[in-house]
Protein backbone atom coordinates (compact mmCIF):
# COMPACT_ATOMS: atom_id res chain seq x y z
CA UNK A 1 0.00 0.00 0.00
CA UNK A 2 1.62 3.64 -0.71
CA UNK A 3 -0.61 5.53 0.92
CA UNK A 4 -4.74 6.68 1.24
CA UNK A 5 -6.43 9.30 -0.89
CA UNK A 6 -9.53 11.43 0.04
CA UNK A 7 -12.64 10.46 -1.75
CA UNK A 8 -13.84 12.82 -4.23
CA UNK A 9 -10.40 15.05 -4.01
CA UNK A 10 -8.18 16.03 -6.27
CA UNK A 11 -4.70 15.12 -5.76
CA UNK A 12 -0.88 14.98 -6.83
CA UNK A 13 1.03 11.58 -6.01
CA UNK A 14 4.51 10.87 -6.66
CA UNK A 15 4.69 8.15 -9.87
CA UNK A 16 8.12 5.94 -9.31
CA UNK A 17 10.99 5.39 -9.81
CA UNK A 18 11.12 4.57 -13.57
CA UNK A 19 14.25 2.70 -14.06
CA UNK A 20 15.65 1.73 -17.42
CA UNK A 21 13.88 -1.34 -18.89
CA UNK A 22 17.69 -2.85 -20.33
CA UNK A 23 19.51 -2.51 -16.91
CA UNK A 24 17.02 -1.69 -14.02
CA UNK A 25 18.92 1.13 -12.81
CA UNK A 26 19.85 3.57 -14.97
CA UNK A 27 17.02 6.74 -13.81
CA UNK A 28 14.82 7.91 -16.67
CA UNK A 29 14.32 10.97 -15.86
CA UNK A 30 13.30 12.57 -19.03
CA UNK A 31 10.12 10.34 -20.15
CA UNK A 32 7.00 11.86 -21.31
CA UNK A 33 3.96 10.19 -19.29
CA UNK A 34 0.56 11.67 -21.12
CA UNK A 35 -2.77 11.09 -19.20
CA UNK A 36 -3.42 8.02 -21.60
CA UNK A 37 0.00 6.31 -19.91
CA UNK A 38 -1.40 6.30 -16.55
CA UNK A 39 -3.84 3.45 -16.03
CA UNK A 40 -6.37 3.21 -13.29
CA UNK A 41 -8.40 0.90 -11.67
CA UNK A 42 -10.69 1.70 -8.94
CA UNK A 43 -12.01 -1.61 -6.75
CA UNK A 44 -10.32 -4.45 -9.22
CA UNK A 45 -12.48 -2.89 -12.13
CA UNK A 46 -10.68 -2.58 -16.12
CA UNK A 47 -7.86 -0.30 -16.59
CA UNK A 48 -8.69 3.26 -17.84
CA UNK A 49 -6.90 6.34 -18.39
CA UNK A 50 -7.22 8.95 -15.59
CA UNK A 51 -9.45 11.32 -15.61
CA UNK A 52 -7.15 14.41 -15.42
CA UNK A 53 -5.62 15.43 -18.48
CA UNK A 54 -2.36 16.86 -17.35
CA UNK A 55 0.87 14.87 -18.38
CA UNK A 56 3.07 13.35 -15.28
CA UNK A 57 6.46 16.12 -14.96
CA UNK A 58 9.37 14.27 -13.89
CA UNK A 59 10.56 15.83 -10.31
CA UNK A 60 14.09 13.87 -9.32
CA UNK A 61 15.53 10.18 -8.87
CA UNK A 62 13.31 8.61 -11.18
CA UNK A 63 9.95 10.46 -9.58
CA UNK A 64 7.30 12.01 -11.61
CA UNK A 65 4.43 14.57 -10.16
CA UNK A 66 1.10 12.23 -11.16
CA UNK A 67 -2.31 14.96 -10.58
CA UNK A 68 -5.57 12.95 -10.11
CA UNK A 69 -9.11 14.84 -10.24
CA UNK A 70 -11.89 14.16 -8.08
CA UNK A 71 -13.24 11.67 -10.74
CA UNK A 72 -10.01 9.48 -10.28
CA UNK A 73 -10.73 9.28 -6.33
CA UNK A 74 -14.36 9.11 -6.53
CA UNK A 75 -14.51 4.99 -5.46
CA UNK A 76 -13.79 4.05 -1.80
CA UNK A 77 -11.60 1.13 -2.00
CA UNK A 78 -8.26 0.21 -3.58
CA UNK A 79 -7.25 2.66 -6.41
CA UNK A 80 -4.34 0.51 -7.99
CA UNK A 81 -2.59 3.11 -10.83
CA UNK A 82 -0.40 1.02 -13.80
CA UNK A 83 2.14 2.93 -16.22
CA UNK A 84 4.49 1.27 -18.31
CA UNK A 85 6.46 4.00 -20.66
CA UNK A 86 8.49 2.75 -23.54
CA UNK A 87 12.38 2.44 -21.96
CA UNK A 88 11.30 2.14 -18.43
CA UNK A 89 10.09 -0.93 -15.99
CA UNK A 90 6.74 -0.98 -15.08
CA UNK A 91 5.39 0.91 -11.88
CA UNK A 92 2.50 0.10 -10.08
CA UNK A 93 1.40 1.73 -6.94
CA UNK A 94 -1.47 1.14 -5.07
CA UNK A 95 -3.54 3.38 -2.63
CA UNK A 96 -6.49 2.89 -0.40
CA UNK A 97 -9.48 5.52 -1.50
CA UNK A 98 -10.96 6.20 2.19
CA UNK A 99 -14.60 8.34 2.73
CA UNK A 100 -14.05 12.09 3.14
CA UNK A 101 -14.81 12.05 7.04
CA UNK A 102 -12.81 8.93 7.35
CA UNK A 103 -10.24 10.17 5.83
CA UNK A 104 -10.62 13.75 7.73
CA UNK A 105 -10.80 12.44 11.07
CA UNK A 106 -7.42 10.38 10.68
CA UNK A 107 -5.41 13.11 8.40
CA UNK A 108 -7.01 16.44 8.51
CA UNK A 109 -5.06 19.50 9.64
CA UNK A 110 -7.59 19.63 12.25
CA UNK A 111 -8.55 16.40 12.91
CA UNK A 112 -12.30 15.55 13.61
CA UNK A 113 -11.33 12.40 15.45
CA UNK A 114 -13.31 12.02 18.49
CA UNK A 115 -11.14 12.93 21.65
CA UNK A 116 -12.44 11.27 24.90
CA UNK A 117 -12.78 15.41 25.83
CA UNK A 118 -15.03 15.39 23.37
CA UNK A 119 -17.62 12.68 24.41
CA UNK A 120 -20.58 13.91 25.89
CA UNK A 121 -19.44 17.34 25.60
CA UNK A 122 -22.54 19.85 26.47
CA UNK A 123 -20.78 22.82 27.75
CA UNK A 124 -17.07 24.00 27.24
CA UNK A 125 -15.07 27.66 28.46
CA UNK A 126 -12.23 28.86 29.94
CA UNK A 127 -11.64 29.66 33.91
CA UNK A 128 -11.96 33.47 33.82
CA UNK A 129 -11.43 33.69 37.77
CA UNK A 130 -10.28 31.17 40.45
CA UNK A 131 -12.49 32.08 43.52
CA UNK A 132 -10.54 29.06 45.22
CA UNK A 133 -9.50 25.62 44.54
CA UNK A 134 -12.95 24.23 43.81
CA UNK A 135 -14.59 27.14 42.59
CA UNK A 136 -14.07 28.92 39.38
CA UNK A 137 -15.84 31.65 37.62
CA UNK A 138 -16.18 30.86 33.85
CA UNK A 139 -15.52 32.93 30.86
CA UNK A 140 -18.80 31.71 28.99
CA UNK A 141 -22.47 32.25 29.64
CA UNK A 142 -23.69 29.37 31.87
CA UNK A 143 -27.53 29.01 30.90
CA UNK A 144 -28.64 25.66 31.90
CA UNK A 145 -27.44 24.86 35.49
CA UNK A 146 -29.90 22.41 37.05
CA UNK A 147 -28.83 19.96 34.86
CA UNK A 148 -24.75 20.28 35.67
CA UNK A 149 -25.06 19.10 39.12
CA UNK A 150 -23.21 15.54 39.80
CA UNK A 151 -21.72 15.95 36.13
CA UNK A 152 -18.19 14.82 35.38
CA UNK A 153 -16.30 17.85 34.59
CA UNK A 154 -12.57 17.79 33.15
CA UNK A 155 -10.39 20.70 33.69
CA UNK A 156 -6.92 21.19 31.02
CA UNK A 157 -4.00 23.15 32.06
CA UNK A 158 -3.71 25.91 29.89
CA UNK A 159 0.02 25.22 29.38
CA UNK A 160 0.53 21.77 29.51
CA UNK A 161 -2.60 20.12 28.10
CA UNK A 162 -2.86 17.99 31.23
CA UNK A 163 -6.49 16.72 32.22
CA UNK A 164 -7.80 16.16 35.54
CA UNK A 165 -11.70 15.50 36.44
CA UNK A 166 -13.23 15.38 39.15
CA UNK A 167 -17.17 15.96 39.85
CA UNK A 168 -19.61 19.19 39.72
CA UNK A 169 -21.58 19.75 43.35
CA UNK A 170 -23.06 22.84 42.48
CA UNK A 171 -23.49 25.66 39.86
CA UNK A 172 -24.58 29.22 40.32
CA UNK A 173 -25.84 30.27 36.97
CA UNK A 174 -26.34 34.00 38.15
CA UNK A 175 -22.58 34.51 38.56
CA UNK A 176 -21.47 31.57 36.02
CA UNK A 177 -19.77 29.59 38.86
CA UNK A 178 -18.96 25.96 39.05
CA UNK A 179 -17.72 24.51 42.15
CA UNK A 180 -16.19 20.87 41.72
CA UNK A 181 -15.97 18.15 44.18
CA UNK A 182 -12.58 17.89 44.40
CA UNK A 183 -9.73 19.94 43.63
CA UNK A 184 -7.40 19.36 41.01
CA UNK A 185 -3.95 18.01 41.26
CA UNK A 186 -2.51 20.76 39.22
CA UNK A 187 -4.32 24.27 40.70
CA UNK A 188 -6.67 25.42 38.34
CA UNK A 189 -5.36 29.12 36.72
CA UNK A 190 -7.23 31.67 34.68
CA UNK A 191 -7.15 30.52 30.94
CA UNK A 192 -7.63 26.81 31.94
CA UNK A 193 -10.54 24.93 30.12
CA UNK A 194 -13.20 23.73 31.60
CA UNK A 195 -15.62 21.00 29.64
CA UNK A 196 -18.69 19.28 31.39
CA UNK A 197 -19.79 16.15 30.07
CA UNK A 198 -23.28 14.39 29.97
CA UNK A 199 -22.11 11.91 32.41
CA UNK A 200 -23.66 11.40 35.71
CA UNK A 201 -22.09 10.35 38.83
CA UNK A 202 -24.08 7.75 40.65
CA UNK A 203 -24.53 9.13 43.39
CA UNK A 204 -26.51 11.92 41.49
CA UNK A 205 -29.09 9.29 42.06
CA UNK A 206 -29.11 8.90 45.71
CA UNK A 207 -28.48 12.52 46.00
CA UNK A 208 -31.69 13.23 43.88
CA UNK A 209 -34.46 10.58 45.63
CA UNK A 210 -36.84 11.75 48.07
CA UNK A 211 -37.71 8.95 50.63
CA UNK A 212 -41.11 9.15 52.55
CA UNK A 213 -40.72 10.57 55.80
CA UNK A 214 -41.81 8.88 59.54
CA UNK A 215 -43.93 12.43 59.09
CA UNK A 216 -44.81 12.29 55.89
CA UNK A 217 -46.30 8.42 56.30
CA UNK A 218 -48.08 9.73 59.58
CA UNK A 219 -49.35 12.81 57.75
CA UNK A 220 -50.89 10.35 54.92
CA UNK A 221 -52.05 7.60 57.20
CA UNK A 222 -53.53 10.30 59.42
CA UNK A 223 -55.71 11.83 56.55
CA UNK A 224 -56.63 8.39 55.34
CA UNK A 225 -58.16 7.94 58.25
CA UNK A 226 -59.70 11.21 58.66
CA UNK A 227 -61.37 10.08 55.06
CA UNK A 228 -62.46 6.85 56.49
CA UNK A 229 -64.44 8.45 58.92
CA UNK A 230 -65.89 11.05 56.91
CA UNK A 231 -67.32 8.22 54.65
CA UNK A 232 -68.48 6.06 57.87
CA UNK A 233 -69.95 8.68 60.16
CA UNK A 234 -72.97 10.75 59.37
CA UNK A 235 -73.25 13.21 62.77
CA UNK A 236 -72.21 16.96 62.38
CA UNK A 237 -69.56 16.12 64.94
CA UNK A 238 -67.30 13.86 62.44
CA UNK A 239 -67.22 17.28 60.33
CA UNK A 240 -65.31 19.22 63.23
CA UNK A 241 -63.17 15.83 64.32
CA UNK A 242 -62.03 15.53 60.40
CA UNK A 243 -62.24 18.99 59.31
CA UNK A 244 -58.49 19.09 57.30
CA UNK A 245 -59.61 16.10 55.87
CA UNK A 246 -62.95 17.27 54.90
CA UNK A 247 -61.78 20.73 53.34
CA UNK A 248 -59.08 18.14 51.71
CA UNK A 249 -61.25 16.07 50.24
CA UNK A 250 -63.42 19.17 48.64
CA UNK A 251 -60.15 20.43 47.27
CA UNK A 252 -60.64 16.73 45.04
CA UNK A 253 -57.65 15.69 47.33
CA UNK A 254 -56.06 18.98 47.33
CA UNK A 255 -55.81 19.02 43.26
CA UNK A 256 -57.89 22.14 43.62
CA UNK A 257 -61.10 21.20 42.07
CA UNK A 258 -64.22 22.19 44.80
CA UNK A 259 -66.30 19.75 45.67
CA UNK A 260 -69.51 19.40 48.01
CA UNK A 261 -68.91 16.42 50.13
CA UNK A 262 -71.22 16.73 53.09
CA UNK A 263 -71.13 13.29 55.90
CA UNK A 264 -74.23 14.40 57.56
CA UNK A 265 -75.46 12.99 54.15
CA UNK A 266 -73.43 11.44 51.46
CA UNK A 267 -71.43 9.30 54.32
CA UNK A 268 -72.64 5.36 53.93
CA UNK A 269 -74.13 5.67 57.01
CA UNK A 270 -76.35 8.24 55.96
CA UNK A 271 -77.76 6.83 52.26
CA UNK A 272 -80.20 4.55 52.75
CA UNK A 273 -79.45 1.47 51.05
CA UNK A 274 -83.05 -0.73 49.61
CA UNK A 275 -82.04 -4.50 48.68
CA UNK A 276 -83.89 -6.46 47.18
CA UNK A 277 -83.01 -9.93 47.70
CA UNK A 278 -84.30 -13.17 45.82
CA UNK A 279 -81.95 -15.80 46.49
CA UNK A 280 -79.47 -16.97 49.16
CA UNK A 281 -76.99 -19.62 48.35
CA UNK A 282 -79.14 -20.34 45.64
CA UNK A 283 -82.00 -20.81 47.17
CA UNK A 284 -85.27 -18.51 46.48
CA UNK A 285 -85.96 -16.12 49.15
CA UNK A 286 -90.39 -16.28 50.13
CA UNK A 287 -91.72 -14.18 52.73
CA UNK A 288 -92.57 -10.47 53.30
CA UNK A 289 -89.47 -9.90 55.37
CA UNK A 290 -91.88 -8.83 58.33
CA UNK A 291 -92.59 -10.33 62.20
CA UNK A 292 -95.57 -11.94 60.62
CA UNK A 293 -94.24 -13.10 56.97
CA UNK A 294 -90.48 -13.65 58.14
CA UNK A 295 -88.01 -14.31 54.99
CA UNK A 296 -87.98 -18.37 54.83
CA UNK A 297 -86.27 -20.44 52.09
């Protein structure tokens, strides 16, 4: 393999060396290589000419300057280029063809390779003051801070690209703060970066739950209770002994809604309840129910 191209890019390659077909060493240096000498073929497909028309210039030692268009490196795959010139061996050279953010990621100036400071990156600035060794005021606008707390942050040194983390406790959006668990081996200066990433410590969890009280349990059971009565009872005095309860329960269990829930006549003890029965264990029921025409199977 001599090397990878960029999809879709044009390109100049060095073509070589062309040594002298009699003795296999003498340099040709002065061969004219037209676009119709260099042969192409992209993925194991037939030979072609290349798609750009300039001719190959010979540089030094044998080398020529080969320029391939964006048609030439248009195929992802193996790109294997043949020339054999009259006087000279034959060259081959082969290169891997590689997609344009593959290829950019690996070999661009600034590479778009995914940095572990980059993974879960949602908010990035530099220290603009040190309040103290946990505590830093930051450059940038911070606009979302309920959602930093328990975050892993990672802080680089300014000068020597060294990375500590440690975790966020608290933020105070108002004066763009962020104060960190721990402190940093290396102090934190002005100019440092700070990045916090969308990972969560687990004890963000544990931090986060809110158990049910011994108060809040006895506050519910209490008012279940209260309700239990309110339902049971039908004198006015189960309205005073349940009253939070009662205005509770007219507040559609304090959602807001009124209601009209009276005991002294929608309580169970207080409707009237007709049956009617026919059967028992499946037996019919005769009788008027009365001291004279008892109910009788």
């Amino acid at each position: 393999m001599d090397g990878f191209l960029r999809q879709n890019t044009a390109v100049d390659i060095l073509l070589g060396p062309f040594n002298d077909s009699t003795d296999g060493d003498t340099e040709e240096n002065s061969l004219t290589i037209s676009q119709a000498d260099v042969r192409l073929s992209k993925n194991g497909q037939n030979m072609a000419q290349k798609s750009d028309v300039t001719a190959c210039v010979a540089d030094e030692t044998a080398m020529y300057n080969c320029e391939l268009d964006a048609t030439d490196t248009d195929t992802v795959g193996i790109l294997t280029i043949v020339v054999h010139e009259a006087g000279a061996l034959i060259v081959k050279q082969v290169y891997q063809v590689m997609d344009e953010k593959a290829y950019d990621a690996l070999f661009a100036v600034v590479s778009t390779l995914i940095e572990p400071a980059d993974v879960g990156l949602i908010y990035e600035s530099t220290i603009g003051t040190v309040t103290s060794t946990t505590e830093y005021i930051m450059a940038d606008n911070i606009v979302s801070a309920n959602i930093y707390r328990w975050l892993l942050v990672t802080i680089e040194d300014n000068d020597t690209k060294e990375r500590h983390s440690t975790w966020i406790t608290s933020v105070v959006e108002t004066t763009d703060t962020i104060i960190v668990d721990t402190a940093p081996p290396i102090a934190a200066e002005v100019g440092d970066t700070v990045r916090v990433h969308a990972i969560q410590h687990p004890r963000a969890a544990i931090n986060n739950y809110d158990p049910q009280t011994t108060t809040d349990a006895a506050t519910k059971y209490g008012f279940i209770r209260g309700w239990f009565r309110l339902f049971a009872r039908k004198d006015a005095d189960v309205a005073v002994d349940a009253a939070a309860e009662l205005t509770d329960l007219n507040l559609d269990d304090g959602a807001g809604t009124t209601g009209t829930y009276d005991p002294t006549t929608d309580s169970l003890e207080a409707i009237d309840v007709g049956v009617n029965v026919e059967k028992m264990n499946n037996v019919t029921v005769i009788g008027a129910g009365t001291s004279g025409d008892k109910w009788r199977a």
